[in-house]
Protein backbone atom coordinates (compact mmCIF):
# COMPACT_ATOMS: atom_id res chain seq x y z
CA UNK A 1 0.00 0.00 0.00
CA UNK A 2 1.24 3.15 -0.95
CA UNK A 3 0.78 5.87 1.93
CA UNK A 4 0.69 8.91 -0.60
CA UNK A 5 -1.99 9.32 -2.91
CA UNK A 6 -1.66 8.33 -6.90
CA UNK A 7 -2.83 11.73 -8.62
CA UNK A 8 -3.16 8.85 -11.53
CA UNK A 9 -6.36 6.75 -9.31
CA UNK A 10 -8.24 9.80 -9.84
CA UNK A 11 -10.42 9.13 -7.22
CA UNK A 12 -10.04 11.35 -4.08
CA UNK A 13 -12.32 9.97 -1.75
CA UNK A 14 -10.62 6.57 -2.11
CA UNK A 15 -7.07 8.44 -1.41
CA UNK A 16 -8.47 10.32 1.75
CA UNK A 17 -9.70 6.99 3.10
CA UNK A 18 -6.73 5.08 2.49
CA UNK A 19 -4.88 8.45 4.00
CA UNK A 20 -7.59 8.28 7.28
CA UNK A 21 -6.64 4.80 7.94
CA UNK A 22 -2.97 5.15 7.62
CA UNK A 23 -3.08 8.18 10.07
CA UNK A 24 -4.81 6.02 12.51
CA UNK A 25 -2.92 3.05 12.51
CA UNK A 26 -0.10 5.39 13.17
CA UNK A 27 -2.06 7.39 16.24
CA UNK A 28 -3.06 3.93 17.34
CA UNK A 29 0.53 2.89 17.73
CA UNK A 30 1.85 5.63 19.13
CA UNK A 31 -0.77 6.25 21.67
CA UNK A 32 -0.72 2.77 22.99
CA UNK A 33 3.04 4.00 24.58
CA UNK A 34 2.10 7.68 25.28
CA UNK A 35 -0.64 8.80 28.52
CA UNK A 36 -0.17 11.93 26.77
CA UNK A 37 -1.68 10.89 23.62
CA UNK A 38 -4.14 9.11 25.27
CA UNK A 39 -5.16 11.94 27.37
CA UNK A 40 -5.80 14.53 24.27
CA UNK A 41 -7.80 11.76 22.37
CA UNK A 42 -9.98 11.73 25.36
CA UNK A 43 -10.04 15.44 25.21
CA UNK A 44 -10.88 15.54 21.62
CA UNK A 45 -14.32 13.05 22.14
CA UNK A 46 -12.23 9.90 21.44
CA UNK A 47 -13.30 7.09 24.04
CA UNK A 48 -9.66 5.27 23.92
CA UNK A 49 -8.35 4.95 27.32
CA UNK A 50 -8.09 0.88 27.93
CA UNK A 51 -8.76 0.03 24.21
CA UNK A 52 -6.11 -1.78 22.21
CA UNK A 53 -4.49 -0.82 19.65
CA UNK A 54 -6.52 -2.16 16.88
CA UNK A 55 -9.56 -0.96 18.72
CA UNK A 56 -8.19 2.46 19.16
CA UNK A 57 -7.04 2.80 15.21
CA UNK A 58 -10.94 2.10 14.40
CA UNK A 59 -12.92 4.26 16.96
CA UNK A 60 -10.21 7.02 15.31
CA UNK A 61 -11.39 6.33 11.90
CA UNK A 62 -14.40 7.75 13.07
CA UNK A 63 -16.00 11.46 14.20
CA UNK A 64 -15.77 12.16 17.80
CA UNK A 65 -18.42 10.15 19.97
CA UNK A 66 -18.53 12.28 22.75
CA UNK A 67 -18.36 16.43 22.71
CA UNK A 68 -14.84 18.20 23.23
CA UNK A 69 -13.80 18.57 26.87
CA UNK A 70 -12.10 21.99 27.60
């Protein structure tokens, strides 16, 4: 899989969703080392704290589930 987007596929929703998963498998990874990370997911509406990795690369492929805490 190529993580930058073929201008040649010419189709740009397919390139942002291949772009949104990359991202968070990436987040997932490093949040699983970093409290940090974990804390400004939470922050940002992103239930995460216990999850695995896997489960925390899919509930970031998603919108926020819960509002923004301040």
């Amino acid at each position: 899989m190529n993580a930058f987007p073929d201008p040649r596929d010419g189709d740009p929703a397919k390139d942002l969703e291949r772009m949104n998963t990359l991202l968070s498998e990436w987040a997932a990874r490093s949040a699983t080392d970093s409290a940090a990370l974990i804390d400004r997911f939470e922050e940002l509406g992103y239930p995460v704290r216990g999850k695995s990795e896997d489960e925390i690369a899919e509930i970031l492929r998603q919108p926020p589930s819960r509002p923004r805490r301040t």
